[in-house]
C-alpha atoms as a PDB file:
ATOM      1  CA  UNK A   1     -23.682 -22.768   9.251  1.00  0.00           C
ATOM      2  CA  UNK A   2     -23.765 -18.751   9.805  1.00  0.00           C
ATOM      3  CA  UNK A   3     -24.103 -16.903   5.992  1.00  0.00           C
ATOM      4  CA  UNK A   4     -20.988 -14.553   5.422  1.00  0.00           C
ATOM      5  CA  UNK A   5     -22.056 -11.005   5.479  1.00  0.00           C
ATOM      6  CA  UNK A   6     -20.989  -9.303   2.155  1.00  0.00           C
ATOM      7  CA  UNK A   7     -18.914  -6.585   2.320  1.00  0.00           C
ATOM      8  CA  UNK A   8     -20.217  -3.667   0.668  1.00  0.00           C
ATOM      9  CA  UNK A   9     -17.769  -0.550  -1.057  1.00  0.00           C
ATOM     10  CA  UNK A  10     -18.618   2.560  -2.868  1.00  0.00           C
ATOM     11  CA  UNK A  11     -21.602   4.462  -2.325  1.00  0.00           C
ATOM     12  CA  UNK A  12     -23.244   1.847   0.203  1.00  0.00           C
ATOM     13  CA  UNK A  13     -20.308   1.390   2.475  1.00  0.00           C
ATOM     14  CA  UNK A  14     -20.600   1.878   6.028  1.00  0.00           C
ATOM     15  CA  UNK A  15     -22.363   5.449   7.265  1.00  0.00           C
ATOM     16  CA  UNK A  16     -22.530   6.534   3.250  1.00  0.00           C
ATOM     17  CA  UNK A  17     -20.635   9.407   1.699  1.00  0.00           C
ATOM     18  CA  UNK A  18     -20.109  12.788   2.890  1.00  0.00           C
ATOM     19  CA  UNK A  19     -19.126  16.081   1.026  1.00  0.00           C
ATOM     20  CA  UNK A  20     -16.035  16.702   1.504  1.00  0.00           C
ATOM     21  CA  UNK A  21     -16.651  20.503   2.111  1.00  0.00           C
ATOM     22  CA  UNK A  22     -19.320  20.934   4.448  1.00  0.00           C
ATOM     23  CA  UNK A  23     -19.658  17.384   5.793  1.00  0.00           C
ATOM     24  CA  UNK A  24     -23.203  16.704   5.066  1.00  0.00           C
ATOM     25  CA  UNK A  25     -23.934  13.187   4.102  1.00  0.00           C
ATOM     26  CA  UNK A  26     -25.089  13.160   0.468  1.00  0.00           C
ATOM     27  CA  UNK A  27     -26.617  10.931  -1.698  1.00  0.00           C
ATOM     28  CA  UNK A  28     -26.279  10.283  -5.433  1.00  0.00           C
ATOM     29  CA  UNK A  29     -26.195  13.558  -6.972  1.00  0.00           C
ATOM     30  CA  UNK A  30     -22.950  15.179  -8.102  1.00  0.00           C
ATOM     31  CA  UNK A  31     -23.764  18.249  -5.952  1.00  0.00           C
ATOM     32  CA  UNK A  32     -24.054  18.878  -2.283  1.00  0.00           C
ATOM     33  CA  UNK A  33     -27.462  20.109  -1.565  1.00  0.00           C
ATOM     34  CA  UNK A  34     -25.950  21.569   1.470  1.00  0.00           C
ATOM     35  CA  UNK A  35     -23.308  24.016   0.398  1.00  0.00           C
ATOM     36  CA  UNK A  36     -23.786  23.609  -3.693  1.00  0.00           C
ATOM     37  CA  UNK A  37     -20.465  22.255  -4.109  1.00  0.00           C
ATOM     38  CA  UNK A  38     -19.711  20.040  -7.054  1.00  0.00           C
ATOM     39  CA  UNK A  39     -18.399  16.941  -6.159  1.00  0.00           C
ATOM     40  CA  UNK A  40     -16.184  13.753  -7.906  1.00  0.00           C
ATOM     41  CA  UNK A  41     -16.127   9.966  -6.848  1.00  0.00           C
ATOM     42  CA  UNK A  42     -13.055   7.823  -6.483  1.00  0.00           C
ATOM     43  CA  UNK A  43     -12.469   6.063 -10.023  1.00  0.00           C
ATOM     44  CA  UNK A  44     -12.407   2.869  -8.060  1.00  0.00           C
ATOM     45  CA  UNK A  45     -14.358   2.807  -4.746  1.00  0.00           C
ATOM     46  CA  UNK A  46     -17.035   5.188  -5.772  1.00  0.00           C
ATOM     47  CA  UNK A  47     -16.508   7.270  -2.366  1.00  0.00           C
ATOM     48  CA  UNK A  48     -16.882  11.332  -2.608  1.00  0.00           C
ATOM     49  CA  UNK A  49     -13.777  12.772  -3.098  1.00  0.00           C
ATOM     50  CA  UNK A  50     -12.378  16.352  -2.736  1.00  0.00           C
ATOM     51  CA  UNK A  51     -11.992  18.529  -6.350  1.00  0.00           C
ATOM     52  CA  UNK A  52      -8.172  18.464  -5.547  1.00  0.00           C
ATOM     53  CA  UNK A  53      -7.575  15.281  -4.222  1.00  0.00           C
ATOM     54  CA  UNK A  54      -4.973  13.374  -6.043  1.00  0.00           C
ATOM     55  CA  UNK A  55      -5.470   9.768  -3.809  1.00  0.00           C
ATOM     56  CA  UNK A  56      -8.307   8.568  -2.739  1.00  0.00           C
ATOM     57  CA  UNK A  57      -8.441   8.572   1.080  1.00  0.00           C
ATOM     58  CA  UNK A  58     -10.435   5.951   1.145  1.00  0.00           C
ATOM     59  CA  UNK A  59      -8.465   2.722  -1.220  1.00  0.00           C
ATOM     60  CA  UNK A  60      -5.387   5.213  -1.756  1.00  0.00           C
ATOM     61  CA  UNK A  61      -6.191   4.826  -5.587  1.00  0.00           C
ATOM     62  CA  UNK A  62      -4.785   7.524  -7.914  1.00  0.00           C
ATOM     63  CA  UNK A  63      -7.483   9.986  -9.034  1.00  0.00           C
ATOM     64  CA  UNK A  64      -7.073  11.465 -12.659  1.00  0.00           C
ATOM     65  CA  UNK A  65      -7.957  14.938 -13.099  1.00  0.00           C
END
């Protein structure tokens, strides 16, 4: 019998996050080392969101502000 392989979300899901300004993947930090933006993650996915987004694109959750 083949193992299922577990789905992974947030931060480790597929290619990992990018910045939603300059494109760079990014890791953990709050701000791009690329362009210096700051940055906020989906309340429920954990994927890097845009400042002014009010869904995530990702799980379509509402963001609060």
């Amino acid at each position: 019998m083949k193992a299922k392989k577990k789905e992974t979300t947030g931060k480790t899901a597929g290619k990992g996050c990018r910045c939603p300004y300059c494109e760079t993947e990014v890791s953990c930090s709050p701000i791009c080392q690329a362009c210096g933006k700051a940055m906020r993650r989906c309340v429920k996915c954990l994927n890097v969101i845009s400042d002014d987004a009010k869904v995530c694109p990702s799980c379509g959750t509402a963001q609060k502000k």
